[in-house]
Protein backbone atom coordinates (compact mmCIF):
# COMPACT_ATOMS: atom_id res chain seq x y z
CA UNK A 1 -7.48 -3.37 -6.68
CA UNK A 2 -10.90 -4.42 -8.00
CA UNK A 3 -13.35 -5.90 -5.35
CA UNK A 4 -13.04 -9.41 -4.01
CA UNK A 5 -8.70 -9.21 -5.54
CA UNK A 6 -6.09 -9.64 -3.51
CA UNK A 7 -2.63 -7.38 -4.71
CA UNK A 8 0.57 -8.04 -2.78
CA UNK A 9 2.81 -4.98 -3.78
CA UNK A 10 6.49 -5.23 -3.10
CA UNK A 11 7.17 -1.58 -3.63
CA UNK A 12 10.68 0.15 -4.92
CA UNK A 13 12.45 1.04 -2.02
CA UNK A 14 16.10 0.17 -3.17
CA UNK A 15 17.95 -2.26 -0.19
CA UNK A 16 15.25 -2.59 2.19
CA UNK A 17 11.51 -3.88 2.56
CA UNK A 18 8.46 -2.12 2.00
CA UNK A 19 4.97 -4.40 1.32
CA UNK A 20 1.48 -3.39 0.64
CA UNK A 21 -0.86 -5.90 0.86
CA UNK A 22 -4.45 -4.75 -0.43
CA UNK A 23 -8.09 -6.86 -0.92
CA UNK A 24 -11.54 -5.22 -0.94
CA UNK A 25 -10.76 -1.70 -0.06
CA UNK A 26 -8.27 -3.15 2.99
CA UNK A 27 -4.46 -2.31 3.07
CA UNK A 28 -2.03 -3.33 5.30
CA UNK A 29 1.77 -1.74 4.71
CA UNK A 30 4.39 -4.06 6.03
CA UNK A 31 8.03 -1.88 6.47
CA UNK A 32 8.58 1.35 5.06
CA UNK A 33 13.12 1.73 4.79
CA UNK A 34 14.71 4.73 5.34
CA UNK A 35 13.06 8.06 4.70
CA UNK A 36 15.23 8.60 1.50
CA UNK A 37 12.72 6.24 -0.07
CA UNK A 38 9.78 7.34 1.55
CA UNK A 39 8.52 9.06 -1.40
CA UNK A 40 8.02 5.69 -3.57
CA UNK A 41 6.21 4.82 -0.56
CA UNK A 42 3.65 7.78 -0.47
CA UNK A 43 3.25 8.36 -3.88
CA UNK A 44 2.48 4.72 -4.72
CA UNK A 45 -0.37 4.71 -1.74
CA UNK A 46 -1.50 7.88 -2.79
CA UNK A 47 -1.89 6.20 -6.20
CA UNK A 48 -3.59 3.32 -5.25
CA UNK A 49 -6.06 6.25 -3.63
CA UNK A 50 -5.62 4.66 -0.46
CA UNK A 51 -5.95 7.36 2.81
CA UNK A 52 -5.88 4.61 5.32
CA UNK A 53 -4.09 1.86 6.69
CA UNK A 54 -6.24 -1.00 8.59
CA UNK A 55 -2.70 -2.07 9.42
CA UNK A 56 1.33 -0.88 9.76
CA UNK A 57 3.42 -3.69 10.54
CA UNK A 58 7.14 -3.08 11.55
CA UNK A 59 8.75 -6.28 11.59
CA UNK A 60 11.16 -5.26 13.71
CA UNK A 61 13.79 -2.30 14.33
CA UNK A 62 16.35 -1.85 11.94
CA UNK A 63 16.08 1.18 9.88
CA UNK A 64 15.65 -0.04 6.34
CA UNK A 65 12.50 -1.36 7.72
CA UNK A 66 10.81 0.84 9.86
CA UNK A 67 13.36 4.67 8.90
CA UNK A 68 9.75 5.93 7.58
CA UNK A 69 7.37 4.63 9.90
CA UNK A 70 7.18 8.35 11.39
CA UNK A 71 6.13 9.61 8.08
CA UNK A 72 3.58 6.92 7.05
CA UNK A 73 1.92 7.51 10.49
CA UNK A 74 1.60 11.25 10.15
CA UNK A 75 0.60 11.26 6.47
CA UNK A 76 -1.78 8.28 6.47
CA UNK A 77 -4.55 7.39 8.93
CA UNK A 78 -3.49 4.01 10.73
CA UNK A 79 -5.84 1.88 12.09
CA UNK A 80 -3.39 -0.41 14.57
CA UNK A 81 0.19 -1.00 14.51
CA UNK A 82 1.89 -4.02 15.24
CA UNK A 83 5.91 -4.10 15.80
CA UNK A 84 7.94 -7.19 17.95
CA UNK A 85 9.23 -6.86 21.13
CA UNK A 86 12.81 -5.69 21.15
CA UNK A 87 13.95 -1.82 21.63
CA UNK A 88 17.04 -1.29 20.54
CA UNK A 89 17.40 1.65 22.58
CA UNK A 90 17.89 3.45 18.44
CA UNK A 91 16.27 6.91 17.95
CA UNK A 92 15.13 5.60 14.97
CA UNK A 93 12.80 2.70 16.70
CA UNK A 94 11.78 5.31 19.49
CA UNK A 95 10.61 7.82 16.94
CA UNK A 96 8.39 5.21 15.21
CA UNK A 97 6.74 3.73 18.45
CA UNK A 98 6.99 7.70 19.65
CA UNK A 99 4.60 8.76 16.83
CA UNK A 100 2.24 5.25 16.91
CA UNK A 101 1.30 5.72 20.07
CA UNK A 102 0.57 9.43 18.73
CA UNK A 103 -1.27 8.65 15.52
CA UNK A 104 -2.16 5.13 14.87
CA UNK A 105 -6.05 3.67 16.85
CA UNK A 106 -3.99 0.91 18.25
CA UNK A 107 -0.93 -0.09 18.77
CA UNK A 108 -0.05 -3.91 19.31
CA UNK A 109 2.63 -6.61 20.08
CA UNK A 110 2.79 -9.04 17.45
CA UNK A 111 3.69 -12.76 19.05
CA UNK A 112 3.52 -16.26 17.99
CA UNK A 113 0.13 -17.77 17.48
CA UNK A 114 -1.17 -13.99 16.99
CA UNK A 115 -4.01 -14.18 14.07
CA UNK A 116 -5.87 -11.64 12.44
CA UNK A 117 -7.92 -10.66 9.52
CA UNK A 118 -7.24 -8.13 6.25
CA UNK A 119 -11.20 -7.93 5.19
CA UNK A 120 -13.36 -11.04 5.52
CA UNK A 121 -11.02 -13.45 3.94
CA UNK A 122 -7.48 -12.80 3.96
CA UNK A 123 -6.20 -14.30 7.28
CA UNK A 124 -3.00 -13.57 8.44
CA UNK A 125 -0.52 -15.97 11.29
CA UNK A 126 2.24 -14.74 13.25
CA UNK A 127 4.53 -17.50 13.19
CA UNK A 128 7.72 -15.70 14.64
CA UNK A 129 8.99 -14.22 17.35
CA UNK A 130 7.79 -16.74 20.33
CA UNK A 131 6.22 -14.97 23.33
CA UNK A 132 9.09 -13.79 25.29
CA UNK A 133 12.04 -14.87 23.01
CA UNK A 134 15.18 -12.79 23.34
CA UNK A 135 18.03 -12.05 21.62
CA UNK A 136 20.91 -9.46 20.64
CA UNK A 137 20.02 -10.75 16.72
CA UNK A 138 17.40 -7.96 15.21
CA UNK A 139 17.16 -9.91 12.49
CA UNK A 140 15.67 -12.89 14.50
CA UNK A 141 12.71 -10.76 16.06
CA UNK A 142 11.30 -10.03 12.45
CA UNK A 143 7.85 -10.87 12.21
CA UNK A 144 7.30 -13.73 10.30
CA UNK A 145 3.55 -13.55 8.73
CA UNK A 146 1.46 -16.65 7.01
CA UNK A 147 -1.00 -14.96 4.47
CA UNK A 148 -4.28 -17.33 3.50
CA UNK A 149 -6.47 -16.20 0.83
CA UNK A 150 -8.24 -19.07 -0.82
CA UNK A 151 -6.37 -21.74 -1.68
CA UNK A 152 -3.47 -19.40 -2.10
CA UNK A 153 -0.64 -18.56 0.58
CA UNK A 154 2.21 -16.38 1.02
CA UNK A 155 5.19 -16.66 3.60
CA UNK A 156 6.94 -13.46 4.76
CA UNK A 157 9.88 -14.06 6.52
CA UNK A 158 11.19 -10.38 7.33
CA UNK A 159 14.81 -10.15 7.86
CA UNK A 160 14.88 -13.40 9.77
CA UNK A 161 17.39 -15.75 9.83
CA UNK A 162 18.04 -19.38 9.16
CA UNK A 163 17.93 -20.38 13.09
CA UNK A 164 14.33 -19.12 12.95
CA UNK A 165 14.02 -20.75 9.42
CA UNK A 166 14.72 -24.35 11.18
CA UNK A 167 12.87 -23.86 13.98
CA UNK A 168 9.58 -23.20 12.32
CA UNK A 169 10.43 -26.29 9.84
CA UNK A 170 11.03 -28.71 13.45
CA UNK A 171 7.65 -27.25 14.35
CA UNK A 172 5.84 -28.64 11.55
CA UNK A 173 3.98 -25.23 10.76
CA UNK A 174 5.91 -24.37 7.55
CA UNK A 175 3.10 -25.30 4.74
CA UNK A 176 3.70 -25.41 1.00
CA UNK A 177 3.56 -22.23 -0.29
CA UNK A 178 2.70 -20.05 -3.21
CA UNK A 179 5.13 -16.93 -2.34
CA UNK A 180 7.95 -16.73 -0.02
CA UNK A 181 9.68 -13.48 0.30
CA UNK A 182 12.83 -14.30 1.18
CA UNK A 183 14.00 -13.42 4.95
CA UNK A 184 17.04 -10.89 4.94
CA UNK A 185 16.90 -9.44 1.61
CA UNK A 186 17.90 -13.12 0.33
CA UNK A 187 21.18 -12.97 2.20
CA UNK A 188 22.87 -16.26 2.79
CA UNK A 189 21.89 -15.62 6.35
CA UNK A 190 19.04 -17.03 5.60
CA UNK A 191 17.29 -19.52 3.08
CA UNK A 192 18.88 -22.64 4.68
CA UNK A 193 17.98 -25.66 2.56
CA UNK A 194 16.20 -27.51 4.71
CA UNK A 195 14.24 -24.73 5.01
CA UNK A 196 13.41 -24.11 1.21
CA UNK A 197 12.65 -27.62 0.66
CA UNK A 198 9.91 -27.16 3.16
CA UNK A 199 8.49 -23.95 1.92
C-alpha cells in the first residue's frame, strides 16, 4: 500500500473469513480460518512485507474464523487483540486466547460503542455484540465493525445473523455504505431485506 491508501484485502482462505485491512504502514487482520489455509494467510502478509499487526481481531469463536489465530500470533508481532465475549469452552478458542495473552501487547474485549483508530484516519465502530449480550448463537457474537475513511465506509458484519441485522437497522446506526461484507459467508441466515435496503 502506498502512503496515505487505504487496501481492504479479503484474502483466499476457501469457506471462511480472513481480512487485512492496511493504510499508511498500519494493518489490522480480521479472522484467520482453519490452519489448512494458514499459509495464504502468511505468505500474503509476508508479501505485503508486513512483520506486524497494530491489530488481530477474532470476531468470534468458530474455527473458520479464528483455527489460525495461534499461528498468526506466534509468527507475527501483534500489537492488541480484540475477540467478543463468549467461550465456547472449544480447544480451538482456548488455544487462540491461550497464545494472545502469550504474544500479542494487549489483549481486549470488543463491545458496542467500542471505537478505535487504524493510523490517523481510518476510524473503526463496534456496532455488535451489546455489553453483556448472551446467547447459545456464535454467529450472533461476531463483531460487527463500521470502517470510516474519508467519505468512504465499509460494514463488516462477521458471521452475524439477521436478528442482529434488524436490530442495528431499529437502532438507526446502519449508514449507507460503500462495502458490506456480507455476515455468514452470505448465507440466507443473514442479509434480511430490510436490512440490505438499509445498508
Amino acid at each position: 500500500p502506498k502512503p496515505k491508501e487505504l487496501v481492504i484485502t479479503m484474502l483466499d482462505v476457501d469457506q471462511g473469513d480472513s481480512i487485512l485491512i492496511s493504510y499508511d504502514d498500519h494493518h489490522m487482520l480480521i479472522d484467520t480460518n482453519v490452519t489448512e489455509y494458514y499459509g495464504n494467510v502468511k505468505s500474503t502478509l509476508t508479501k505485503m512485507g508486513i512483520g506486524k499487526l497494530d491489530y488481530l481481531v477474532a470476531t468470534h469463536p468458530h474455527a473458520d474464523h479464528i483455527g489460525s489465530m495461534h499461528k498468526v500470533l506466534t509468527d507475527f508481532k501483534v500489537g492488541k487483540y480484540f475477540y467478543t465475549d463468549l467461550d465456547t469452552g472449544k480447544y480451538t478458542y482456548q488455544n487462540a486466547m491461550d497464545h494472545a495473552y502469550e504474544y500479542a501487547d494487549k489483549v481486549e474485549l470488543l463491545v458496542t460503542g467500542d471505537k478505535f483508530k487504524l493510523g490517523k484516519d481510518v476510524k473503526l465502530t463496534v456496532l455488535s455484540p451489546d455489553e453483556g449480550y448472551k446467547t447459545e448463537n456464535v454467529n450472533n457474537v461476531s463483531a460487527v465493525l463500521l470502517l470510516e475513511w474519508g467519505e468512504f465506509n465499509a460494514l463488516l458484519m462477521g458471521d452475524a445473523e439477521s436478528d442482529i441485522e434488524l436490530g442495528l437497522v431499529k437502532k438507526g446506526v446502519i449508514p449507507d455504505v460503500d462495502l458490506l461484507k456480507l455476515g455468514h459467508h452470505g448465507s440466507y441466515t443473514s442479509s434480511h431485506k430490510d436490512f440490505l435496503k438499509t445498508a
